[in-house]
PDB file of N, CA and C in Angstrom:
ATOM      1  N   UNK A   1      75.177  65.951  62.441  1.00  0.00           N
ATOM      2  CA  UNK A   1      74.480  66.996  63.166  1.00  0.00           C
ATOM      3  C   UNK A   1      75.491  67.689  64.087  1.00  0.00           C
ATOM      4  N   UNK A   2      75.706  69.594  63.865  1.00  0.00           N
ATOM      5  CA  UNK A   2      77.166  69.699  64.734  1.00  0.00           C
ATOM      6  C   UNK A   2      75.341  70.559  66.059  1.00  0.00           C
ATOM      7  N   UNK A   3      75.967  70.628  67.443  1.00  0.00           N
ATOM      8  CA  UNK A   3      75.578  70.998  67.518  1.00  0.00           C
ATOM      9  C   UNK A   3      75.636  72.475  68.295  1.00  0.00           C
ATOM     10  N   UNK A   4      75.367  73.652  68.144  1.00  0.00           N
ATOM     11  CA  UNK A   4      75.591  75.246  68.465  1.00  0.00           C
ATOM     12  C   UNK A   4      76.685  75.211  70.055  1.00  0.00           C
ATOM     13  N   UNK A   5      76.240  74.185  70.909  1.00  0.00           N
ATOM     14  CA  UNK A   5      77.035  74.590  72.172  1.00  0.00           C
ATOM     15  C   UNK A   5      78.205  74.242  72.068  1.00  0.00           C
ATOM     16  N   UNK A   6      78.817  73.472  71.238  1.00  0.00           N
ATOM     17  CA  UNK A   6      80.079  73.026  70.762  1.00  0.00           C
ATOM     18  C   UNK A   6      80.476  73.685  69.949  1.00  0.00           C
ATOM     19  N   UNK A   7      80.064  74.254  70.046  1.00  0.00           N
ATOM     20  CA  UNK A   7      81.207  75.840  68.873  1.00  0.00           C
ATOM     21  C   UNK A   7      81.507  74.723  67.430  1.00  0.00           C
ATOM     22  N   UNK A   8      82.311  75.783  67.169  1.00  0.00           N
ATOM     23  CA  UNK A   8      83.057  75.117  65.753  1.00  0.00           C
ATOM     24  C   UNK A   8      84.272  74.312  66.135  1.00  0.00           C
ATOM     25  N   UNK A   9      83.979  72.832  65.196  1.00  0.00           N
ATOM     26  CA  UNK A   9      84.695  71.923  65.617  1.00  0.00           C
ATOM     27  C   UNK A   9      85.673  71.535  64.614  1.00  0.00           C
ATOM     28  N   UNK A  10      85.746  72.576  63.848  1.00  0.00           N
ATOM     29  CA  UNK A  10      86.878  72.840  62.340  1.00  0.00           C
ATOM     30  C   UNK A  10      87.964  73.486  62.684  1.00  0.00           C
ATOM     31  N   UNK A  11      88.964  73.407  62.948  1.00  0.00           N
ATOM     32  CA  UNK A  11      89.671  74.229  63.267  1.00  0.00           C
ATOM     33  C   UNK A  11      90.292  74.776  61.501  1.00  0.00           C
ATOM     34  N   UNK A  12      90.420  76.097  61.996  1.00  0.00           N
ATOM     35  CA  UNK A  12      90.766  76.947  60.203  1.00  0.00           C
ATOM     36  C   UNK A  12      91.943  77.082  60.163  1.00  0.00           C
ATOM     37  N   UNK A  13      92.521  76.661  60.498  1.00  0.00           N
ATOM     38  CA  UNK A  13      94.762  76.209  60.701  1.00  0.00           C
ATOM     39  C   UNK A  13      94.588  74.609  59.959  1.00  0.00           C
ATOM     40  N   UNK A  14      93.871  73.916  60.591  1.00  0.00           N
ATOM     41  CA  UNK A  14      94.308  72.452  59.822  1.00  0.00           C
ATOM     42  C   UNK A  14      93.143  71.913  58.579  1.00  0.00           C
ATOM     43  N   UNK A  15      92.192  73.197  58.789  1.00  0.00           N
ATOM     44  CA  UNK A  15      91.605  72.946  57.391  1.00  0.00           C
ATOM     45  C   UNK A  15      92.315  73.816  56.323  1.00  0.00           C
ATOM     46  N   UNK A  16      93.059  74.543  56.537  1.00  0.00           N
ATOM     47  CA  UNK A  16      94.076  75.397  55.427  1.00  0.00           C
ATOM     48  C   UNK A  16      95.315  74.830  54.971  1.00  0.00           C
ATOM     49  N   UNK A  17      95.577  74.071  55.984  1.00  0.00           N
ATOM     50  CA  UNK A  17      97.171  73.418  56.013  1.00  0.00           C
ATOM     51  C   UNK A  17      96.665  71.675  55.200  1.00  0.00           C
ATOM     52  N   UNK A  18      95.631  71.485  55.403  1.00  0.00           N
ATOM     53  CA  UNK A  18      95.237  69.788  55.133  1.00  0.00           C
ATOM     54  C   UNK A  18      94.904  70.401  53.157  1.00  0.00           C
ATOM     55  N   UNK A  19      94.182  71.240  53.042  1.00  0.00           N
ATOM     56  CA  UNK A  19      93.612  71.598  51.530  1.00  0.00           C
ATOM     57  C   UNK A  19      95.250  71.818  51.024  1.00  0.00           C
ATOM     58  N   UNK A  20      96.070  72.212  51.442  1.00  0.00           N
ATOM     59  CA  UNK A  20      97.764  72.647  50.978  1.00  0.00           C
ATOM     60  C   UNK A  20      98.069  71.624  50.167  1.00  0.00           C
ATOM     61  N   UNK A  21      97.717  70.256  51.312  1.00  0.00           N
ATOM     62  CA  UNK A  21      98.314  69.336  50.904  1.00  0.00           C
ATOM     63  C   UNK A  21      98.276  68.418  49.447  1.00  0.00           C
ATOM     64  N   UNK A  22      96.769  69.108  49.296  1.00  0.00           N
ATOM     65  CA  UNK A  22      96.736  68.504  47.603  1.00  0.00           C
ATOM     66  C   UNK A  22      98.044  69.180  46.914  1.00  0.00           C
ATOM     67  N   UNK A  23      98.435  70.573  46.890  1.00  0.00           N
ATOM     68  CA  UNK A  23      99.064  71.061  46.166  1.00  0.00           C
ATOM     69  C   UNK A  23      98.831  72.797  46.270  1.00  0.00           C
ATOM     70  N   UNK A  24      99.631  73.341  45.706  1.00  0.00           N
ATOM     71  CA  UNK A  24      99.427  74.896  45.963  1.00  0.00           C
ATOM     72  C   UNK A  24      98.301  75.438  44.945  1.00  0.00           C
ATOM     73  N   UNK A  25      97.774  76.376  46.027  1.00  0.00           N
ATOM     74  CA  UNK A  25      96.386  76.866  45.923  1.00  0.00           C
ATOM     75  C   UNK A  25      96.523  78.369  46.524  1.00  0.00           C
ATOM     76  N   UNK A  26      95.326  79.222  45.981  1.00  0.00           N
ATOM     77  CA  UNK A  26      94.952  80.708  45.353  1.00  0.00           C
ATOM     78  C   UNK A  26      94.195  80.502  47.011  1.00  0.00           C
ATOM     79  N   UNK A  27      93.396  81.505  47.480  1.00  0.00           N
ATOM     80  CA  UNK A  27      92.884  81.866  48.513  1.00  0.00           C
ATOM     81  C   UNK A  27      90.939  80.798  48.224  1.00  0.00           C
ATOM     82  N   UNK A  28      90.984  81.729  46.909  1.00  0.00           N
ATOM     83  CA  UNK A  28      89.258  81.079  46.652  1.00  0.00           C
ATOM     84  C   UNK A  28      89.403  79.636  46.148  1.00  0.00           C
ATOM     85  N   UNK A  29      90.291  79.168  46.182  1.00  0.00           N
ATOM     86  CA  UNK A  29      90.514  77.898  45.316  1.00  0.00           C
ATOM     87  C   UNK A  29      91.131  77.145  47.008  1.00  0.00           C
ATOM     88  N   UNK A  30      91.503  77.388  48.033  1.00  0.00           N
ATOM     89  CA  UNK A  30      91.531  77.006  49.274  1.00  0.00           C
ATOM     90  C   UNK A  30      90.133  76.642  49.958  1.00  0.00           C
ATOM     91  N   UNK A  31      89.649  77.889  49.693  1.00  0.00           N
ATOM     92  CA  UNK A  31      88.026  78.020  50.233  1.00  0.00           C
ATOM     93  C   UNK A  31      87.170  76.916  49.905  1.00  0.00           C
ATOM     94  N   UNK A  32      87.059  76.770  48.679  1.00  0.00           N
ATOM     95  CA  UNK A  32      86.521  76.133  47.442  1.00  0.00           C
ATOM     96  C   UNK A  32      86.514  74.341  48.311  1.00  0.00           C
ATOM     97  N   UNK A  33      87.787  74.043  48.059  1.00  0.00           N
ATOM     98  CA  UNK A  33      88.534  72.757  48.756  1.00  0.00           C
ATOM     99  C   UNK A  33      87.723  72.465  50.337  1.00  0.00           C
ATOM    100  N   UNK A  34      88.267  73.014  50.828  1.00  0.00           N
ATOM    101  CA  UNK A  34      87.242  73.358  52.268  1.00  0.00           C
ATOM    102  C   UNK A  34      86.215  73.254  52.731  1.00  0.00           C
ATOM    103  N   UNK A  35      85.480  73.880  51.241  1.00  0.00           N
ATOM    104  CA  UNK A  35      84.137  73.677  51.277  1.00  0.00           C
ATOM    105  C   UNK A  35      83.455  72.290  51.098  1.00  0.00           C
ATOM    106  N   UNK A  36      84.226  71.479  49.852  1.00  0.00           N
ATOM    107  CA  UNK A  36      83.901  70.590  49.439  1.00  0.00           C
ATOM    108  C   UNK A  36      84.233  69.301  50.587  1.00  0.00           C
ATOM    109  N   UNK A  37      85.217  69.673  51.105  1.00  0.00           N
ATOM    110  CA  UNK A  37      85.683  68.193  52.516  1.00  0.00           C
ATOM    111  C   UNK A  37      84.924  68.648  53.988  1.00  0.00           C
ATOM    112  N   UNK A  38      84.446  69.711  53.475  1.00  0.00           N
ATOM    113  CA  UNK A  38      83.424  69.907  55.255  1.00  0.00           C
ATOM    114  C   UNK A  38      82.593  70.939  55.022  1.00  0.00           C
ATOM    115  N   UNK A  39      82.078  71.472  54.082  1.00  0.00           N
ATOM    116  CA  UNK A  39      80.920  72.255  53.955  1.00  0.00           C
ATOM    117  C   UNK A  39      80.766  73.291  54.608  1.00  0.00           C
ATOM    118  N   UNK A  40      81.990  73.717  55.255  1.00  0.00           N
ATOM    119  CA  UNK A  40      82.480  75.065  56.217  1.00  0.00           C
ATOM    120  C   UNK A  40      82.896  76.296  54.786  1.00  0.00           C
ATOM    121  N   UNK A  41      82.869  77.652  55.138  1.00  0.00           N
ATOM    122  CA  UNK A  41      82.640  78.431  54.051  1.00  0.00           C
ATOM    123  C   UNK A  41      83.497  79.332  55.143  1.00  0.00           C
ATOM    124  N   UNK A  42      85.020  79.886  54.917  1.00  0.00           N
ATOM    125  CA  UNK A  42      85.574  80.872  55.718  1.00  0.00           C
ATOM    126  C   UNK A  42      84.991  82.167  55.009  1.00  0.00           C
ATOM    127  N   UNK A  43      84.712  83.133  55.636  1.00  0.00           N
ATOM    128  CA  UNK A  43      85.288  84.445  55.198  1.00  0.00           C
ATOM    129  C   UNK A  43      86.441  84.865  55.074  1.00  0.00           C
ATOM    130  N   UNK A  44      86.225  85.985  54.126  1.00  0.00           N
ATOM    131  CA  UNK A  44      87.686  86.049  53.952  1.00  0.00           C
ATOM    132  C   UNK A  44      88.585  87.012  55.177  1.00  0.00           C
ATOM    133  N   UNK A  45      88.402  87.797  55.742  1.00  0.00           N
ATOM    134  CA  UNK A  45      88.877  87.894  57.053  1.00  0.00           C
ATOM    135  C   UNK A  45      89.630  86.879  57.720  1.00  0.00           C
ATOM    136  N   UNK A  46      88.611  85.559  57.663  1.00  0.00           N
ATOM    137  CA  UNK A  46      89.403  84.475  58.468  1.00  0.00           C
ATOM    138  C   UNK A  46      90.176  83.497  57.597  1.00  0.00           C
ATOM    139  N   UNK A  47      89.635  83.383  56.133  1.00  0.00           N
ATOM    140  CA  UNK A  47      90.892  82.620  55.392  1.00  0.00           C
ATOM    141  C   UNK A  47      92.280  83.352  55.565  1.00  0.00           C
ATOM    142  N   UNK A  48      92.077  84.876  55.049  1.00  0.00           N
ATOM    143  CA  UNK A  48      93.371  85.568  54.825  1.00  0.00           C
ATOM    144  C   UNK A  48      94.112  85.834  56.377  1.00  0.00           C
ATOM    145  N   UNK A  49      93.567  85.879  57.302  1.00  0.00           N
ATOM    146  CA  UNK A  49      93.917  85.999  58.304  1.00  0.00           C
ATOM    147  C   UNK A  49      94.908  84.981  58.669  1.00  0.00           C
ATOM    148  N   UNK A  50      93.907  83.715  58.753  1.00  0.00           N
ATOM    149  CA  UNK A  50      94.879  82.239  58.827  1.00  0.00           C
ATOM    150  C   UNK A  50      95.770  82.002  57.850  1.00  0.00           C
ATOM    151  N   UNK A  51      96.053  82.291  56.681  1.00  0.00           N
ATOM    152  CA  UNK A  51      97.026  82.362  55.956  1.00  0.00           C
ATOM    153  C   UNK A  51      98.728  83.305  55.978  1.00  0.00           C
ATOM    154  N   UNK A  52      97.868  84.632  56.902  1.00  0.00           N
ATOM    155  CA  UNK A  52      98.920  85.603  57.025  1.00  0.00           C
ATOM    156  C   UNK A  52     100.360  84.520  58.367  1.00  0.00           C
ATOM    157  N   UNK A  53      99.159  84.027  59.059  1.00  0.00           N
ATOM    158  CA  UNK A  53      99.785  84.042  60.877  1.00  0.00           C
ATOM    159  C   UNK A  53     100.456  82.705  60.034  1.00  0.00           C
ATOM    160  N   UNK A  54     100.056  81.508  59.034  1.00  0.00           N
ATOM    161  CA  UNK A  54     100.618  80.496  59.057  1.00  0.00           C
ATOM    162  C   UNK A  54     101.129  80.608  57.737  1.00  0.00           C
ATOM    163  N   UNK A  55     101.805  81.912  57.197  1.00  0.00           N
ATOM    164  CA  UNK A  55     103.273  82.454  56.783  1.00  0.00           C
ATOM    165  C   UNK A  55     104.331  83.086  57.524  1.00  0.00           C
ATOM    166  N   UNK A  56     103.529  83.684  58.657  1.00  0.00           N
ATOM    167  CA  UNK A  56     104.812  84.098  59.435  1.00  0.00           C
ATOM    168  C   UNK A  56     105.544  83.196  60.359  1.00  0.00           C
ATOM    169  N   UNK A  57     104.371  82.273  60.599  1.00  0.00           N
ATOM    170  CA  UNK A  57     105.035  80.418  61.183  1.00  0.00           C
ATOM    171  C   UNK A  57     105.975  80.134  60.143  1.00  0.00           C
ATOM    172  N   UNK A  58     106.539  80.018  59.238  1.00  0.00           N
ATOM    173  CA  UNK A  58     106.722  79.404  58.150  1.00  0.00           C
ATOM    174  C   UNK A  58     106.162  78.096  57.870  1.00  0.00           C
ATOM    175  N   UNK A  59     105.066  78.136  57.849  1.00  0.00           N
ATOM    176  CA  UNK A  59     103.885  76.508  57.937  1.00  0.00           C
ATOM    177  C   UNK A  59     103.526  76.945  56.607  1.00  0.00           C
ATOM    178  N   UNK A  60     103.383  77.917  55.812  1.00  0.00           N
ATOM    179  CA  UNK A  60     102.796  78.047  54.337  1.00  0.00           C
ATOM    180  C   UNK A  60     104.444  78.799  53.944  1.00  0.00           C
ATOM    181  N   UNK A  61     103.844  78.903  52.356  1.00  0.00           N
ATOM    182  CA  UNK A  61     104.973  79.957  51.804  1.00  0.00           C
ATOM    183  C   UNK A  61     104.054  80.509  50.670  1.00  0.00           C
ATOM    184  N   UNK A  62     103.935  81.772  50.246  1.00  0.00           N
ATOM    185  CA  UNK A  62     103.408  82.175  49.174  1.00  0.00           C
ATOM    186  C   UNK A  62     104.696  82.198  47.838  1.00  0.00           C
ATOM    187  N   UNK A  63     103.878  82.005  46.618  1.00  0.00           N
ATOM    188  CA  UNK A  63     104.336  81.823  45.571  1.00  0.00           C
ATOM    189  C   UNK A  63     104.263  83.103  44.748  1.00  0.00           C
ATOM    190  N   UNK A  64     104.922  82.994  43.647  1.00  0.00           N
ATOM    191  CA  UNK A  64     104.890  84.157  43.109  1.00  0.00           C
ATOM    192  C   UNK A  64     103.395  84.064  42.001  1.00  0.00           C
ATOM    193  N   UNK A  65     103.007  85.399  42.326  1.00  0.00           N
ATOM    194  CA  UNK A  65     101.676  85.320  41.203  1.00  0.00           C
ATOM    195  C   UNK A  65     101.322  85.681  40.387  1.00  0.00           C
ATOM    196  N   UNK A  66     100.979  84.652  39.103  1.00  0.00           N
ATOM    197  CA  UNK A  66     100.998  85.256  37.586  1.00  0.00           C
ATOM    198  C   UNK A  66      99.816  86.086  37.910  1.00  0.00           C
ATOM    199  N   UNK A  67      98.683  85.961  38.086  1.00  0.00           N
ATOM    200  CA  UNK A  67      97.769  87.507  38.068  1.00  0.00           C
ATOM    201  C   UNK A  67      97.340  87.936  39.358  1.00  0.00           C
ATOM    202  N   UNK A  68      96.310  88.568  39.797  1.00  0.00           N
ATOM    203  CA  UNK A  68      96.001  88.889  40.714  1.00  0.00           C
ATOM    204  C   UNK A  68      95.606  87.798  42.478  1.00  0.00           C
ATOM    205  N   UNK A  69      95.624  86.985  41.582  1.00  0.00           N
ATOM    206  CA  UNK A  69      95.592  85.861  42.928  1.00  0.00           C
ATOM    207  C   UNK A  69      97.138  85.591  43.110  1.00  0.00           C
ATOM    208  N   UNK A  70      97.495  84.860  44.608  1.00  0.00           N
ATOM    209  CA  UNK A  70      98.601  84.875  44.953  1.00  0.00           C
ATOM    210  C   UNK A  70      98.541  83.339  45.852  1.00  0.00           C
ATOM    211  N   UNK A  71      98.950  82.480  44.844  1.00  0.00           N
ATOM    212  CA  UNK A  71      98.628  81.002  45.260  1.00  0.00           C
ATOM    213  C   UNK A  71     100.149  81.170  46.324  1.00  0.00           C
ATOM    214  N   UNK A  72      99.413  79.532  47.670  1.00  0.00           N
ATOM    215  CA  UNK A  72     100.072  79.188  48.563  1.00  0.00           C
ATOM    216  C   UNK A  72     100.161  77.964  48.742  1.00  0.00           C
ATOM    217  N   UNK A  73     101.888  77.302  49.147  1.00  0.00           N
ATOM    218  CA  UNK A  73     102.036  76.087  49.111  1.00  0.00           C
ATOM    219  C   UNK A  73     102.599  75.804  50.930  1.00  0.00           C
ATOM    220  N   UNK A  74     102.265  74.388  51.275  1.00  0.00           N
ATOM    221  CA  UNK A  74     102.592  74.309  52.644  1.00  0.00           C
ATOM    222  C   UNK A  74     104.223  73.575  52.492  1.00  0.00           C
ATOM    223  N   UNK A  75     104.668  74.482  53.878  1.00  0.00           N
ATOM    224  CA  UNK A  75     106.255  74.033  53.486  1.00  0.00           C
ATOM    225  C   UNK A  75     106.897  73.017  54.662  1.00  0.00           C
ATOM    226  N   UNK A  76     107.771  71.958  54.518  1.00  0.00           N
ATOM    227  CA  UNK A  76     107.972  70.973  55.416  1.00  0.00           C
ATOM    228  C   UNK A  76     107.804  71.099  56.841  1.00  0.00           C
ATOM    229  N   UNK A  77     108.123  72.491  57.302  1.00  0.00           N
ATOM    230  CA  UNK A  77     107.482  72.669  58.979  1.00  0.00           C
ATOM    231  C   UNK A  77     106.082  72.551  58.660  1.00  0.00           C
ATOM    232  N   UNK A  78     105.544  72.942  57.778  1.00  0.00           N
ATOM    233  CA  UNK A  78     103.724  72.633  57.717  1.00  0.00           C
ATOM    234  C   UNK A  78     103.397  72.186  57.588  1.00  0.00           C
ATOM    235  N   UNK A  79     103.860  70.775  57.295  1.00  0.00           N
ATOM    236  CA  UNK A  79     103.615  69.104  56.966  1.00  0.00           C
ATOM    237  C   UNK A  79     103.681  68.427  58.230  1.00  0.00           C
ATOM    238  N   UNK A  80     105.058  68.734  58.982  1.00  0.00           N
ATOM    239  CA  UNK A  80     105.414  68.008  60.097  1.00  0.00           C
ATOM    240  C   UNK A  80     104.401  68.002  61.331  1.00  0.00           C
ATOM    241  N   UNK A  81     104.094  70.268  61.646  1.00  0.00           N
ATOM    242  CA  UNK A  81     103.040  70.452  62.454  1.00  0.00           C
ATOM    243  C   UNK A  81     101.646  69.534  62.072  1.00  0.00           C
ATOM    244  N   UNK A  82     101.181  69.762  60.631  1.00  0.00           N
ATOM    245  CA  UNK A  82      99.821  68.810  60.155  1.00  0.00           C
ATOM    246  C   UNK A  82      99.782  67.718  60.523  1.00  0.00           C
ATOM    247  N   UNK A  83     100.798  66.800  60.445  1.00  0.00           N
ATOM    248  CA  UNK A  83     100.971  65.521  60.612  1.00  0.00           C
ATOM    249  C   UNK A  83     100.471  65.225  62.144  1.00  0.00           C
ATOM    250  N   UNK A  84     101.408  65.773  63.285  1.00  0.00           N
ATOM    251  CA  UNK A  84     101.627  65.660  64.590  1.00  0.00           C
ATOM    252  C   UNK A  84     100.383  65.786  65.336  1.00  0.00           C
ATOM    253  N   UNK A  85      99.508  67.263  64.848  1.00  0.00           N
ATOM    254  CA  UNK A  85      98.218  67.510  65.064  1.00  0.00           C
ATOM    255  C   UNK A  85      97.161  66.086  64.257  1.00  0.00           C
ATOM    256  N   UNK A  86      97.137  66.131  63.227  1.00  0.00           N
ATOM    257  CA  UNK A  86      96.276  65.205  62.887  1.00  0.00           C
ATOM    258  C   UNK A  86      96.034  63.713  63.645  1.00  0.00           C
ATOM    259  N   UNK A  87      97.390  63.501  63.865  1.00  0.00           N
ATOM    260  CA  UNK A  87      97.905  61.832  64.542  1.00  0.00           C
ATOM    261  C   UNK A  87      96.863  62.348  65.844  1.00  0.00           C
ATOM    262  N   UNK A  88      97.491  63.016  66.300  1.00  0.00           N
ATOM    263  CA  UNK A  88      96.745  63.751  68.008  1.00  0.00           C
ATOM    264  C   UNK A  88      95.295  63.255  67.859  1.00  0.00           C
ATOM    265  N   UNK A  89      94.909  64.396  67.056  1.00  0.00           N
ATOM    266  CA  UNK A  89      93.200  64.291  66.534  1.00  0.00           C
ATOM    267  C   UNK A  89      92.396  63.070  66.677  1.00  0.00           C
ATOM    268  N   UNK A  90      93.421  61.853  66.062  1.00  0.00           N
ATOM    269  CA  UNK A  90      92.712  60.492  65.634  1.00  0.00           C
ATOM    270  C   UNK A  90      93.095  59.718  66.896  1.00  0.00           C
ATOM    271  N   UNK A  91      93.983  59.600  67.134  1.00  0.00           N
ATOM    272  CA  UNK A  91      94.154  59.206  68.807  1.00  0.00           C
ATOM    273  C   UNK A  91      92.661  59.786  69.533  1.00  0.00           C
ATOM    274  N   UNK A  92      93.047  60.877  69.609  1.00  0.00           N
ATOM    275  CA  UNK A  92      91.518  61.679  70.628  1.00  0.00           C
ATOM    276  C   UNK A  92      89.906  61.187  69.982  1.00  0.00           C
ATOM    277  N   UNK A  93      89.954  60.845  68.661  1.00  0.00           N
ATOM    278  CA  UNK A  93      88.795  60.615  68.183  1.00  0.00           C
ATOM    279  C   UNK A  93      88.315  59.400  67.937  1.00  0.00           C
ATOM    280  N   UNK A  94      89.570  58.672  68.684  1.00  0.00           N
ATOM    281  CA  UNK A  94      89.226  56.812  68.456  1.00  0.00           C
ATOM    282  C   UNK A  94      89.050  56.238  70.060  1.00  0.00           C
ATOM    283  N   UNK A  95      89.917  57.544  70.789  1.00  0.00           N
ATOM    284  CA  UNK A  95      89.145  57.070  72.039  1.00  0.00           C
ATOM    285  C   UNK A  95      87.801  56.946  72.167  1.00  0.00           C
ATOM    286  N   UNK A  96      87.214  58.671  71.690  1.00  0.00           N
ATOM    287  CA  UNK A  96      85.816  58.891  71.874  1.00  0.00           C
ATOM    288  C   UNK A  96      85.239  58.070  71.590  1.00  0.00           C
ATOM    289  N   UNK A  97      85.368  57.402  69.876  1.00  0.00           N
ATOM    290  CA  UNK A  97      84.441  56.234  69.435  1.00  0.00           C
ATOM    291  C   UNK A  97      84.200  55.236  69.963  1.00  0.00           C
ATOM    292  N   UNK A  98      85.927  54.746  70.637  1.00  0.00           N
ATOM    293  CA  UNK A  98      85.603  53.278  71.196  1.00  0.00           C
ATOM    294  C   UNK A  98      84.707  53.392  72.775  1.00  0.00           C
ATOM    295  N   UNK A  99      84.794  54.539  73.219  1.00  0.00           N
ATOM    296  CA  UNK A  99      84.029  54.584  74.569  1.00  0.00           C
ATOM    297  C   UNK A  99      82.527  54.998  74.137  1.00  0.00           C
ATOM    298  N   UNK A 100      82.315  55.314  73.044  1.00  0.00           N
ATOM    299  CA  UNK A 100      80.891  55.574  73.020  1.00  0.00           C
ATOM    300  C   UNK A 100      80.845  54.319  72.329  1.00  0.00           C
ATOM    301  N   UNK A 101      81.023  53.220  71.916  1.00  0.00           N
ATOM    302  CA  UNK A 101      80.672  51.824  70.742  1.00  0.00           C
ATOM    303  C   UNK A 101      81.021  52.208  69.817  1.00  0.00           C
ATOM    304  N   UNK A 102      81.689  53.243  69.159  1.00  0.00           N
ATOM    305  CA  UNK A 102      81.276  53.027  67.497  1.00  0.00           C
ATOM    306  C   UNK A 102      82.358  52.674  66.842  1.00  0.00           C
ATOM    307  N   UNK A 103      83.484  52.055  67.180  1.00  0.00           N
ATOM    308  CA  UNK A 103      84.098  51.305  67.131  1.00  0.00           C
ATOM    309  C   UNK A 103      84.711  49.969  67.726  1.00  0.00           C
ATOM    310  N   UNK A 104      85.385  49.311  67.334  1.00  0.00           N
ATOM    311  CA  UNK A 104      85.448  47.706  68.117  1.00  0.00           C
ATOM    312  C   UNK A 104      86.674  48.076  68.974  1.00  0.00           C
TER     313      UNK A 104
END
């Protein structure tokens, strides 16, 4: 249950950069991924958006594209940032648990 006063608790940088990690992926085939590990649905405004800013990071790299889609792979600065953030995340989210019980 998320609930409205807590905004969105997805951030669309490490759900773009985490779907990478299977392997390089098309924009709707990102989405797709996304959808399926959190049931969050970007527009495309905000997929392509987050894709533009985390190529000019060099955190993605676009590939060359046999047709009209233009698949993207995450490149070792975009592993390292994912990593660092994620570790963060689970630190912050094992405190929460263990102070609310839901962990030992």
């Amino acid at each position: 249950m998320e609930s409205k006063r807590l905004g969105r608790t997805q951030d669309p940088t490490i759900l773009v950069l985490t779907s990478l990690t299977g392997g390089p992926k098309h924009g709707y085939a990102i989405n797709k991924d996304i959808e399926e590990m959190t049931g969050t649905v970007f527009g495309p405004g905000t997929l392509y958006g987050v894709l533009v800013r985390l190529e000019e990071e060099g955190l993605v790299a676009a590939l060359p594209s046999k047709d009209r889609r233009r698949p993207y792979r995450i490149t070792g600065e975009g592993s390292a940032v994912l990593t660092e953030r994620l570790q963060s995340a689970m630190k912050v989210a094992a405190i929460g648990l263990r102070r609310l019980g839901e962990i030992g």
